[in-house]
C-alpha atoms as a PDB file:
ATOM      1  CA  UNK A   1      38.688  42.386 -42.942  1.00  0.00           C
ATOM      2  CA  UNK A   2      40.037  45.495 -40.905  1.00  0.00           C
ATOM      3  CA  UNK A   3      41.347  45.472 -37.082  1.00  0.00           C
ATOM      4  CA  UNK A   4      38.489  46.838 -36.007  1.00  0.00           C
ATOM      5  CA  UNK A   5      35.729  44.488 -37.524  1.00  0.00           C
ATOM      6  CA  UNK A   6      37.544  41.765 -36.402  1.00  0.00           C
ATOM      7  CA  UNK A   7      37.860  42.767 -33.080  1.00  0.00           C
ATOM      8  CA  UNK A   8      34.144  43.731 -33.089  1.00  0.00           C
ATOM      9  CA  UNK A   9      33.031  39.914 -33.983  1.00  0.00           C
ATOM     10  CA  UNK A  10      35.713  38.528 -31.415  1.00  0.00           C
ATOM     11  CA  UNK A  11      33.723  40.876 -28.650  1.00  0.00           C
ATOM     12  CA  UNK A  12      30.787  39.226 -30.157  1.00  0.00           C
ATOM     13  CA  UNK A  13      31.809  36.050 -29.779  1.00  0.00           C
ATOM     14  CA  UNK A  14      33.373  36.128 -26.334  1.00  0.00           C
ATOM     15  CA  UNK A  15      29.899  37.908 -25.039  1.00  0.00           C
ATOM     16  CA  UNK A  16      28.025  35.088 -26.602  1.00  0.00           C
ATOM     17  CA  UNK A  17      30.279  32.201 -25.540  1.00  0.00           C
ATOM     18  CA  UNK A  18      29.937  34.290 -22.102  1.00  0.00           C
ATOM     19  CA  UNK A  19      25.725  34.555 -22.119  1.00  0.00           C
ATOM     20  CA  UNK A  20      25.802  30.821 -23.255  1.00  0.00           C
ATOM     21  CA  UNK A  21      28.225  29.770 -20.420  1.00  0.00           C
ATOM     22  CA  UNK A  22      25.705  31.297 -17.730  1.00  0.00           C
ATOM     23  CA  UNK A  23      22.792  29.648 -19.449  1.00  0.00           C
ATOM     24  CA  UNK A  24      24.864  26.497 -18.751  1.00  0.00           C
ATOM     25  CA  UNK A  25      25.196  27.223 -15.134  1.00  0.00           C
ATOM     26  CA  UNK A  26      21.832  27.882 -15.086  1.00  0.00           C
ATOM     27  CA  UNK A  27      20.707  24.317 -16.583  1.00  0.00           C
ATOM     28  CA  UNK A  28      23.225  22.653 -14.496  1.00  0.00           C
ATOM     29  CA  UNK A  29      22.204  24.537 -11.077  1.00  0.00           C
ATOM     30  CA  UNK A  30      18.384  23.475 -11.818  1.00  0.00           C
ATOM     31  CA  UNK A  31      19.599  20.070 -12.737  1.00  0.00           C
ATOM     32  CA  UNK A  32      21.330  19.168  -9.592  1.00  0.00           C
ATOM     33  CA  UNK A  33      18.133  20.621  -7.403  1.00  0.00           C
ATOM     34  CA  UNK A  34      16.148  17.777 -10.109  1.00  0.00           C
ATOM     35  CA  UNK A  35      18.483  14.939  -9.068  1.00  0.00           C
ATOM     36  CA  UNK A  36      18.121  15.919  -5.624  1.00  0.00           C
ATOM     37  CA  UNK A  37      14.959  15.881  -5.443  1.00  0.00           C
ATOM     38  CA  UNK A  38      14.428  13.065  -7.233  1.00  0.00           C
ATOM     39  CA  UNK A  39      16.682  10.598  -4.909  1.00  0.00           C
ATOM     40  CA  UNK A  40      14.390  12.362  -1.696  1.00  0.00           C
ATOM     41  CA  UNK A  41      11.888  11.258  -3.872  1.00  0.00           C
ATOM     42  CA  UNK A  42      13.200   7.816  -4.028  1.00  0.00           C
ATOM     43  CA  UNK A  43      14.153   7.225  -0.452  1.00  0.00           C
ATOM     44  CA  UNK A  44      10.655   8.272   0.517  1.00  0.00           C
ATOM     45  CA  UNK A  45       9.003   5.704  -1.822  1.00  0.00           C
ATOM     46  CA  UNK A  46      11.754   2.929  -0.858  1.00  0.00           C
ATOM     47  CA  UNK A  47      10.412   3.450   2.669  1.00  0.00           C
ATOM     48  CA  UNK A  48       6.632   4.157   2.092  1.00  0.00           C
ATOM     49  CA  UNK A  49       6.929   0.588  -0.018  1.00  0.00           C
ATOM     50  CA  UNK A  50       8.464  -0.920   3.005  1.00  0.00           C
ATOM     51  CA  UNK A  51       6.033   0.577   5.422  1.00  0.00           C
ATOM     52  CA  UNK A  52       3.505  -1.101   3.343  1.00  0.00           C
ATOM     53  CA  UNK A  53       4.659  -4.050   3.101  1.00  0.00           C
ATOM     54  CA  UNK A  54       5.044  -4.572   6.687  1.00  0.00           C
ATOM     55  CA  UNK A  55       1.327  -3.029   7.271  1.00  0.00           C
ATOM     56  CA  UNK A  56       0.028  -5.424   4.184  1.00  0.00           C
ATOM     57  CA  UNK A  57       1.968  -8.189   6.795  1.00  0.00           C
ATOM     58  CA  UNK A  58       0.191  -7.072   9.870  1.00  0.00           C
ATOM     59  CA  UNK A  59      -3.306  -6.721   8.175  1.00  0.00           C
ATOM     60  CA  UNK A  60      -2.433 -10.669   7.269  1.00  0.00           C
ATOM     61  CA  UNK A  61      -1.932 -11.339  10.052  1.00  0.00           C
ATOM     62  CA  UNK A  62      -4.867 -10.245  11.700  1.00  0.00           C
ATOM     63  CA  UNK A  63      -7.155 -11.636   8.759  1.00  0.00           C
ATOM     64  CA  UNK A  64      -5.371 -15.184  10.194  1.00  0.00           C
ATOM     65  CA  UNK A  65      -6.575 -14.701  13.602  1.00  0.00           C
ATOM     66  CA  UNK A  66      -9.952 -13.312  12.453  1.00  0.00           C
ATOM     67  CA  UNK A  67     -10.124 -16.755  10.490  1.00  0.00           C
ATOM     68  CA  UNK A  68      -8.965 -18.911  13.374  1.00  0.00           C
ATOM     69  CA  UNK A  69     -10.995 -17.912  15.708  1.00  0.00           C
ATOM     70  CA  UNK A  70     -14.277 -17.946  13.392  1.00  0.00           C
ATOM     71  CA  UNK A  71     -13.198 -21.699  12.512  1.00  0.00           C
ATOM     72  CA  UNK A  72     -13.022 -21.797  16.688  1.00  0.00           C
ATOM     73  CA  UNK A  73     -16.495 -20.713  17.240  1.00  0.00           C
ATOM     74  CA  UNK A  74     -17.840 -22.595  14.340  1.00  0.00           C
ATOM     75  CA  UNK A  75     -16.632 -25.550  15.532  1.00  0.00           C
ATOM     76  CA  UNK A  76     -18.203 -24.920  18.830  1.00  0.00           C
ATOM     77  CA  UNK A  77     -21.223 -24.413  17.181  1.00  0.00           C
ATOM     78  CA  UNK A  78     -21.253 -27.626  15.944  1.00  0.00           C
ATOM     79  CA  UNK A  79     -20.081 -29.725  18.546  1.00  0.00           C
ATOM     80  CA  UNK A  80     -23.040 -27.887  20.764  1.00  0.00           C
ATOM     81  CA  UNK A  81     -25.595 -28.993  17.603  1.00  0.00           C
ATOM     82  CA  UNK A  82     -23.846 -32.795  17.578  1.00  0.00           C
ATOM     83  CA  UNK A  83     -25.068 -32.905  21.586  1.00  0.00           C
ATOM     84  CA  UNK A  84     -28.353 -32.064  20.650  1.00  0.00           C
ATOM     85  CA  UNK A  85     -28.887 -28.038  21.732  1.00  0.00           C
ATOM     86  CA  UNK A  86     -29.967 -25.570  19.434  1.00  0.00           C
ATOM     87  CA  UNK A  87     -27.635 -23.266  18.099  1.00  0.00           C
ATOM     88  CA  UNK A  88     -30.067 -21.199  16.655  1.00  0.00           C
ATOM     89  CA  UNK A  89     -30.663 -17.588  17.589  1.00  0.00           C
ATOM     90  CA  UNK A  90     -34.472 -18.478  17.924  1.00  0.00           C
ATOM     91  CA  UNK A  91     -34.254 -21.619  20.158  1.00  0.00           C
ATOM     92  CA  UNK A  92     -30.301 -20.699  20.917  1.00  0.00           C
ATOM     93  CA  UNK A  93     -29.617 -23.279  24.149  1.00  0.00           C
ATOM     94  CA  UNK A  94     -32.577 -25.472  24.217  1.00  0.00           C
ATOM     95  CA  UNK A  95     -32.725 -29.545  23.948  1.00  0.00           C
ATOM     96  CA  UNK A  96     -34.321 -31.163  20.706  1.00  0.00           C
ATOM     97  CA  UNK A  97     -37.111 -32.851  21.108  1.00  0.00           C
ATOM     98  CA  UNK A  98     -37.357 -36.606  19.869  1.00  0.00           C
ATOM     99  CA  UNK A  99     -33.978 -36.336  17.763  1.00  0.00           C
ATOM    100  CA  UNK A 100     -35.080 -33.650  15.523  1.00  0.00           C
ATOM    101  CA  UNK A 101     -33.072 -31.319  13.134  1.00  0.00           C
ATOM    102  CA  UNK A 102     -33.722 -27.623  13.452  1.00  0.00           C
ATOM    103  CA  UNK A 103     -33.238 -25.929   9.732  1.00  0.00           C
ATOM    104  CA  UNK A 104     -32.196 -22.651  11.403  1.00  0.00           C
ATOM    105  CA  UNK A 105     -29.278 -24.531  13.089  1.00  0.00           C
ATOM    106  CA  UNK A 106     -28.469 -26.111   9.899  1.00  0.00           C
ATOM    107  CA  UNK A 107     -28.674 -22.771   7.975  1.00  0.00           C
ATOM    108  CA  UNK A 108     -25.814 -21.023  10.544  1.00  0.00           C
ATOM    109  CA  UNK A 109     -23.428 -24.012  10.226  1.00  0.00           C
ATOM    110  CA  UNK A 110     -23.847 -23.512   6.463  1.00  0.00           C
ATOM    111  CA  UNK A 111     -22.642 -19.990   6.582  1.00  0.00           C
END
């Protein structure tokens, strides 16, 4: 092979090893911005999880107090039906007469 030839695919090879080399950059630049993005990415869902969580915990919480207070009234309900007044939103406040049971009142305590 003749000084000249070789020199030729030498060029070619240092151009190519040069073209690769900035395809490299190029992969690497795009991959930081990826990784980058991706731990944003993963902060914001680390703290969308926790805001969540601590709105699944309030929504709990307020499902309690919902419940307590419907076991309240209920219970007043029945302690006004035990003394003999209608609880009923017919006869709602009114005595029974001679002992009776009222199937109205019956049917809201049953709910």
């Amino acid at each position: 092979m003749d000084k000249k030839a070789l020199c030729d695919k030498l060029n070619y090879v240092e151009s190519s090893l040069e073209r690769m080399l900035t395809k490299i950059k190029i992969i690497k630049k795009a991959m930081r911005q990826r990784l980058k993005e991706e731990l944003n990415l993963s902060l914001e869902n680390q703290k969308l999880k926790k805001r969540l969580l601590e709105l699944e915990n309030l929504i709990n919480d307020e499902k309690l107090e919902v419940f307590d207070k419907k076991i309240e009234v209920k219970s007043g309900l029945k302690a006004l039906y035990k003394d003999g007044f209608h609880i009923c939103n017919t006869f709602y406040g009114n005595r029974f007469l001679n002992d009776e049971e009222c199937l109205l009142c019956l049917e809201m305590l049953d709910r």
